[in-house]
N, C-alpha and C. Protein backbone atom coordinates (compact mmCIF):
# COMPACT_ATOMS: atom_id res chain seq x y z
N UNK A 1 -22.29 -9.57 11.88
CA UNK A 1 -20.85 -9.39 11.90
C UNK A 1 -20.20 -10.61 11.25
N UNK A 2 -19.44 -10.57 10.17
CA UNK A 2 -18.64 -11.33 9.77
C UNK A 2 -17.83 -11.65 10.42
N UNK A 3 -16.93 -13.27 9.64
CA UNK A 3 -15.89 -14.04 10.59
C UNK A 3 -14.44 -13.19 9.81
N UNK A 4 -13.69 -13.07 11.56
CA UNK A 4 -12.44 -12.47 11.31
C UNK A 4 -11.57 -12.68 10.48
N UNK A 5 -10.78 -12.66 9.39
CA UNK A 5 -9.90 -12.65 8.38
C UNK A 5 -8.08 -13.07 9.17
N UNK A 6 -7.83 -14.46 9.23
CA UNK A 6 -6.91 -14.75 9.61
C UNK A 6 -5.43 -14.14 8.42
N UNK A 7 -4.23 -13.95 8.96
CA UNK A 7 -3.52 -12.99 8.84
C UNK A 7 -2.29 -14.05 9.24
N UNK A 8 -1.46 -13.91 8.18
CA UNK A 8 0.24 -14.44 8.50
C UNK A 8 1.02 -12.95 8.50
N UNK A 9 1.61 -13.08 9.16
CA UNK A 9 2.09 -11.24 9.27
C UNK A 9 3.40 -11.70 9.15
N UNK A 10 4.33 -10.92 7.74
CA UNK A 10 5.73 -11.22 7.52
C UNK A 10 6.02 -9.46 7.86
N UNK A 11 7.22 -9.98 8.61
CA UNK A 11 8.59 -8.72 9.03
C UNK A 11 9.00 -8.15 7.69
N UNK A 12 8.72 -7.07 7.27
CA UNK A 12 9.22 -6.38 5.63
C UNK A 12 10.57 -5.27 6.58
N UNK A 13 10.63 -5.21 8.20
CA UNK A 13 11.88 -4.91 8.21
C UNK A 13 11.56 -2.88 9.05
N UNK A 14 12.47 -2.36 9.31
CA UNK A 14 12.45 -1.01 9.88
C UNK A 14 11.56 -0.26 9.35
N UNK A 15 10.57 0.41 9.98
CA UNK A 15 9.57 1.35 9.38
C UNK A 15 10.89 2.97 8.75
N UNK A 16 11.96 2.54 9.68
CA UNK A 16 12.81 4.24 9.28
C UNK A 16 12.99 4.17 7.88
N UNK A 17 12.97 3.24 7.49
CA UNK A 17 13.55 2.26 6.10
C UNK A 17 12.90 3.07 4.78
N UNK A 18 11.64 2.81 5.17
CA UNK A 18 10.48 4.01 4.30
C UNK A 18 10.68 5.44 4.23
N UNK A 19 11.07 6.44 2.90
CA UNK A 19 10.98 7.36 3.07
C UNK A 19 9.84 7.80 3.54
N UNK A 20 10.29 9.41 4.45
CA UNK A 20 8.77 10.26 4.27
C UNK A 20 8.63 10.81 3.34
N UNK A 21 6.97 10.76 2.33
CA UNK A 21 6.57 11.21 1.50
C UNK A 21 7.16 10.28 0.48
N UNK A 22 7.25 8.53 0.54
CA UNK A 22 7.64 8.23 -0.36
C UNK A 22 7.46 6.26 -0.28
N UNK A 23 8.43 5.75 -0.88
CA UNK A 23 7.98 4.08 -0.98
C UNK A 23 8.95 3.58 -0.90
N UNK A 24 8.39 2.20 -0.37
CA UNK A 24 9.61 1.60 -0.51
C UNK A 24 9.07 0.40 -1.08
N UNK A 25 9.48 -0.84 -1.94
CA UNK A 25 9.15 -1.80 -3.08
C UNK A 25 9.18 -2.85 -2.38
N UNK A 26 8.83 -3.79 -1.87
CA UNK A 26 9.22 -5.80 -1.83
C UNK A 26 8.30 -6.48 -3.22
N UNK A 27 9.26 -7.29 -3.15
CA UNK A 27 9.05 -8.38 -4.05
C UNK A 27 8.47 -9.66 -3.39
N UNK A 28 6.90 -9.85 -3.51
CA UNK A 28 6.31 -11.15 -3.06
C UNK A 28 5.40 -11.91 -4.10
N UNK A 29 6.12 -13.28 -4.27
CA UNK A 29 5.54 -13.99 -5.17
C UNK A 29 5.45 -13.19 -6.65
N UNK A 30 4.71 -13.34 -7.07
CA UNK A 30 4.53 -12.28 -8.48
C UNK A 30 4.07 -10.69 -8.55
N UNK A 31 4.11 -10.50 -7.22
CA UNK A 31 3.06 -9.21 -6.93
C UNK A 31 4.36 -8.25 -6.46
N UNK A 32 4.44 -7.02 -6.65
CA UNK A 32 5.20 -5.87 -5.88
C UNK A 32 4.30 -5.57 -5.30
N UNK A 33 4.86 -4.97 -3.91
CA UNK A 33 3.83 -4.36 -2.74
C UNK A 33 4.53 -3.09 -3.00
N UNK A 34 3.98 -1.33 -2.73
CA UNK A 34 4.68 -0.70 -2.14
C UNK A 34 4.23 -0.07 -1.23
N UNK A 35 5.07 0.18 0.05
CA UNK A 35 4.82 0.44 1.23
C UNK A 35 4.93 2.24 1.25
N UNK A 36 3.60 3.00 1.52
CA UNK A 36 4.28 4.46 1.68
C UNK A 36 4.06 4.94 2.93
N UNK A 37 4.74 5.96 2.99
CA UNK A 37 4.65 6.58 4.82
C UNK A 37 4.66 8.27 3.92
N UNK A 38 3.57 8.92 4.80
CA UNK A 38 3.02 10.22 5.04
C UNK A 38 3.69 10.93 5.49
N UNK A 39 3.53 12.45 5.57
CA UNK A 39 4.34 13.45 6.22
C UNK A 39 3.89 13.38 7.97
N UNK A 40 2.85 12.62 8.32
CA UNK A 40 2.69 12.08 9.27
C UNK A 40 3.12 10.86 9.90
N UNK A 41 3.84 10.36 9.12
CA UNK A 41 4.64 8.97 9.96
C UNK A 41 3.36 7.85 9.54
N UNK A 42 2.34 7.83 8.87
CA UNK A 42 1.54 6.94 8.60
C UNK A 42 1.73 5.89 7.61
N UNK A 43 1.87 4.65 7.35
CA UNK A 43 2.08 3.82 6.48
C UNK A 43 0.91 3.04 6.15
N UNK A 44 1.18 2.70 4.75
CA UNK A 44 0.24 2.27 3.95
C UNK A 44 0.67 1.03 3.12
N UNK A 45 0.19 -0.12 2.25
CA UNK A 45 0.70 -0.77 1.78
C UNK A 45 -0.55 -0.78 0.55
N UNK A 46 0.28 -1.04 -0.50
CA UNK A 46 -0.86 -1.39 -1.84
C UNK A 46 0.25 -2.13 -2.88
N UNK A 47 -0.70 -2.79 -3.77
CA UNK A 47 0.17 -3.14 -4.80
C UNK A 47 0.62 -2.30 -5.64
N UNK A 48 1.55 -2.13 -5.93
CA UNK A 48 2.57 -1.04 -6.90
C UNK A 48 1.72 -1.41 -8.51
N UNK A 49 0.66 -1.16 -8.65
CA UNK A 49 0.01 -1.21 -10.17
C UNK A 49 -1.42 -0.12 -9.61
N UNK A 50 -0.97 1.21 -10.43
CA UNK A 50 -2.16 2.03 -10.95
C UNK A 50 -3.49 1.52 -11.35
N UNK A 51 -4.47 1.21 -10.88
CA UNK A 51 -6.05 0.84 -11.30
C UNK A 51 -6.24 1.08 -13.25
N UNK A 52 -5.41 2.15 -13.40
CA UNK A 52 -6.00 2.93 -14.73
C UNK A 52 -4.81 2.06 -15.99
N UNK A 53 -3.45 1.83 -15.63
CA UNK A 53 -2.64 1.36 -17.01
C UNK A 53 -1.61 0.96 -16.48
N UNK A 54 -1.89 0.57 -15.02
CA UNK A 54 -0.84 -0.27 -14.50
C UNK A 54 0.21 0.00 -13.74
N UNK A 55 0.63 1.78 -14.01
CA UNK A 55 1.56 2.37 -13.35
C UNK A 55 2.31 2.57 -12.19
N UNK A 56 3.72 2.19 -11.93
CA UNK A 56 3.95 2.07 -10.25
C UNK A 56 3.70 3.39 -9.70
N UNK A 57 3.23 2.85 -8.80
CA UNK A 57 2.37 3.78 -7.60
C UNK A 57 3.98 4.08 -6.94
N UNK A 58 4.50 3.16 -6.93
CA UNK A 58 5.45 3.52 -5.83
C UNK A 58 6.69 4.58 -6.36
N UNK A 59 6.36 5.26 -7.36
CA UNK A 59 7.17 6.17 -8.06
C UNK A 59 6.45 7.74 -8.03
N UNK A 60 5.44 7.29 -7.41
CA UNK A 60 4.36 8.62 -7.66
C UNK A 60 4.60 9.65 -6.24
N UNK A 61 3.82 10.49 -6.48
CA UNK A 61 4.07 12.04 -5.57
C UNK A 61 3.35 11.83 -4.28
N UNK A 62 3.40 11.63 -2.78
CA UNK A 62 2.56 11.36 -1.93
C UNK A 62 2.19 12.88 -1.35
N UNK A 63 1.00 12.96 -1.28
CA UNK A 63 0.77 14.26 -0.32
C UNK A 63 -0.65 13.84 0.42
N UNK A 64 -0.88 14.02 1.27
CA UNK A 64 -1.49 13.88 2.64
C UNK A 64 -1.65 12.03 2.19
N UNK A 65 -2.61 11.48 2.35
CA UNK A 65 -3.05 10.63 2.59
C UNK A 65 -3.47 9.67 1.03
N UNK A 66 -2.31 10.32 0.15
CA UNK A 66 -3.19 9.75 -1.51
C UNK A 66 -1.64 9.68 -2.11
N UNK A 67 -1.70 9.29 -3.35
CA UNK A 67 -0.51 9.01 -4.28
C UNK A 67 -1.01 9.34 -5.79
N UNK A 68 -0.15 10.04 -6.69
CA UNK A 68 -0.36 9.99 -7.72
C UNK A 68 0.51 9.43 -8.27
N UNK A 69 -0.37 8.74 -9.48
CA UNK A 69 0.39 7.82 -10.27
C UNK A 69 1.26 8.68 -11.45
N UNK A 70 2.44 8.12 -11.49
CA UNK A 70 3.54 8.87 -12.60
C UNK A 70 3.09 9.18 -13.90
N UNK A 71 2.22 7.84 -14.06
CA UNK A 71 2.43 7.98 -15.81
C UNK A 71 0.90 9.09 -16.53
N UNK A 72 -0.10 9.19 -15.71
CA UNK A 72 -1.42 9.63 -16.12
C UNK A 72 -1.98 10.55 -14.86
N UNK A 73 -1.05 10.81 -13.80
CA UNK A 73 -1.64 11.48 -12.85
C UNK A 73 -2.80 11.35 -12.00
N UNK A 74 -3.73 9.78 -12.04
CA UNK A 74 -4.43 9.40 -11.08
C UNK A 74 -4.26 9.82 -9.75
N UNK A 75 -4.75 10.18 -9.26
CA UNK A 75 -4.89 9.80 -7.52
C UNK A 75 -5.26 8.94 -7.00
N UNK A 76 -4.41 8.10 -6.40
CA UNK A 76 -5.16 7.21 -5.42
C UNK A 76 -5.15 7.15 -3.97
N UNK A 77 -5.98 6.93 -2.93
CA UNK A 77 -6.18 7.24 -1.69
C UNK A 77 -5.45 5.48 -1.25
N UNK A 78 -4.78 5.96 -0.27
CA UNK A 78 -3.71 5.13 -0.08
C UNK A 78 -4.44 4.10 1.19
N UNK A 79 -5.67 4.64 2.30
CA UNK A 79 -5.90 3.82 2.85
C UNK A 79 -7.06 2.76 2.40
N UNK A 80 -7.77 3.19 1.18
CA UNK A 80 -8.43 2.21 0.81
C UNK A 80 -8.46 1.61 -0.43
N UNK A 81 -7.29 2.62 -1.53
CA UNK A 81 -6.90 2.16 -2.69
C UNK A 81 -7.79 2.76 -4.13
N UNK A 82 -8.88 3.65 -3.56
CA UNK A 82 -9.77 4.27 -4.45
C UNK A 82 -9.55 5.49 -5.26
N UNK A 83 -9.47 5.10 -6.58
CA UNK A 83 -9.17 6.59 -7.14
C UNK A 83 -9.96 7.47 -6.51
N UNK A 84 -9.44 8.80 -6.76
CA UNK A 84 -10.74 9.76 -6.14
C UNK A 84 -10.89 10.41 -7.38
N UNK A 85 -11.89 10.70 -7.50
CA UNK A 85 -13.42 11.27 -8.08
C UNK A 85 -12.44 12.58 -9.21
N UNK A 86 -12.74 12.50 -10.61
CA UNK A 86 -13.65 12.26 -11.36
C UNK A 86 -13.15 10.62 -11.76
N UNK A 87 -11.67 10.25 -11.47
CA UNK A 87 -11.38 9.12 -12.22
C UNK A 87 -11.91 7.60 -11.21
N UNK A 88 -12.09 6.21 -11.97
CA UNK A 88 -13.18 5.38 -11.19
C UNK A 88 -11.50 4.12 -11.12
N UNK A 89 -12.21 3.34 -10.39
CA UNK A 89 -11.03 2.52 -10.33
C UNK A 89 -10.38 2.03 -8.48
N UNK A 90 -9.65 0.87 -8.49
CA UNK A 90 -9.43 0.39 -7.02
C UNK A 90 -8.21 -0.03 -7.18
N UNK A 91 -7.55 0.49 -6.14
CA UNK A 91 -5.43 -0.50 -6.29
C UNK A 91 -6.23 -1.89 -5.06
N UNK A 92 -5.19 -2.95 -5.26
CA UNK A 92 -5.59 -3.52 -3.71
C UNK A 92 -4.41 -2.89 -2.78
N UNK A 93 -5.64 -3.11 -1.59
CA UNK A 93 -4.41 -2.46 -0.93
C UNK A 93 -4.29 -3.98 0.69
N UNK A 94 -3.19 -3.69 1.49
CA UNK A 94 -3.00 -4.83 2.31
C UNK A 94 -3.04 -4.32 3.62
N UNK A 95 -3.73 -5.17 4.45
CA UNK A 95 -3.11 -4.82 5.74
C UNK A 95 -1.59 -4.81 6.52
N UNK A 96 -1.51 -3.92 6.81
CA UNK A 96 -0.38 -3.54 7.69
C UNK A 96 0.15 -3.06 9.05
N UNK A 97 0.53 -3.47 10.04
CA UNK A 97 0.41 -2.67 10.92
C UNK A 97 2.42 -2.70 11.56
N UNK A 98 2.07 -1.37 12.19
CA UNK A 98 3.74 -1.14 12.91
C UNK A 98 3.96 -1.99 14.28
N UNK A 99 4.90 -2.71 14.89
CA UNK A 99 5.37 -3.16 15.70
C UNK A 99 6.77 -2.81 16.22
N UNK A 100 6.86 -2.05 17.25
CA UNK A 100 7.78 -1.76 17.55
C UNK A 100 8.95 -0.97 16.59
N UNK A 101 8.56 -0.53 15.89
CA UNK A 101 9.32 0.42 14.75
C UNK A 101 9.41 -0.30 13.60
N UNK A 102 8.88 -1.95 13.39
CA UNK A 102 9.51 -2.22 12.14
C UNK A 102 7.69 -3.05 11.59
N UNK A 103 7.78 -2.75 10.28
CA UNK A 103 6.39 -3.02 9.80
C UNK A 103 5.95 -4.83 9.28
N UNK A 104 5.16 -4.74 9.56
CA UNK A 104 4.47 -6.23 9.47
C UNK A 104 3.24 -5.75 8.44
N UNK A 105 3.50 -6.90 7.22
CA UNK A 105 2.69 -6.96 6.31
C UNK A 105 1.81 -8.22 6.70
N UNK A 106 0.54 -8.23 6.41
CA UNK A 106 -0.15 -9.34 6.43
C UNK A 106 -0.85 -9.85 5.36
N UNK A 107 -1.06 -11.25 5.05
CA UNK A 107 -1.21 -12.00 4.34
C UNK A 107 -2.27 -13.13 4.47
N UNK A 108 -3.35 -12.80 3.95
CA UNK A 108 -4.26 -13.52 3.96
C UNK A 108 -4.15 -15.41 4.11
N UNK A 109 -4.35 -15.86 5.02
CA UNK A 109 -3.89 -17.04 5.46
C UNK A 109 -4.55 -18.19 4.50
N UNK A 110 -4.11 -19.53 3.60
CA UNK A 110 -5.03 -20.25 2.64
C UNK A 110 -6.07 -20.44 3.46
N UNK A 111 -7.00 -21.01 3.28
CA UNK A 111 -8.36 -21.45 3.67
C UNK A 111 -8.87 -20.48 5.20
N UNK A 112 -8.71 -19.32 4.98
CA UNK A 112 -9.37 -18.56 5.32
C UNK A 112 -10.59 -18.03 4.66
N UNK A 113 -11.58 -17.44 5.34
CA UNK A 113 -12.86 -17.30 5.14
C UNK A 113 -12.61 -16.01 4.48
């Protein structure tokens, strides 16, 4: 068993905030995150760049548990960031979890393992 992955968890603010079936954008450091929530109330976080040509994810079509990208129609599976099959390719994606209705992004802490 590996050592646990320490975590700074920033407030990105009301989970209601997020459409369903859709994204919502922050701006951190040089990176866009976008945050999506499911027709199930499930949220996800990845970086807003398509694996395949870069494309925001966070503009794309959500249906169950995946996103397609606008510009080339990729799929990507939103909880682990993997195109699915025939096309190859990985978004990163971030941990996230809900607190009390409003979502906490986490952030890999410096000199963590």
């Amino acid at each position: 068993m590996g050592a646990l992955t320490q975590h700074t968890w920033i407030d990105l603010g009301a989970a209601g905030d997020v459409p369903r079936l859709g994204a919502r954008k922050f701006r951190l450091g040089n990176e866009t995150v976008a945050v999506f929530r499911t027709s199930a109330d499930e949220y996800f976080a990845v970086i807003d760049r398509c694996p395949h040509k870069g494309g925001p994810l966070s503009e794309g079509i959500v249906s169950g548990r995946t996103v397609a990208c606008p510009l080339h129609g990729w799929v990507i599976a939103l909880d682990n960031g993997r195109a699915v099959a025939p096309d190859e390719g990985c978004a990163t994606t971030l941990p996230l979890r809900l607190v009390r209705g409003r979502l906490h992004l986490g952030l890999r802490c410096k000199g963590a393992a």
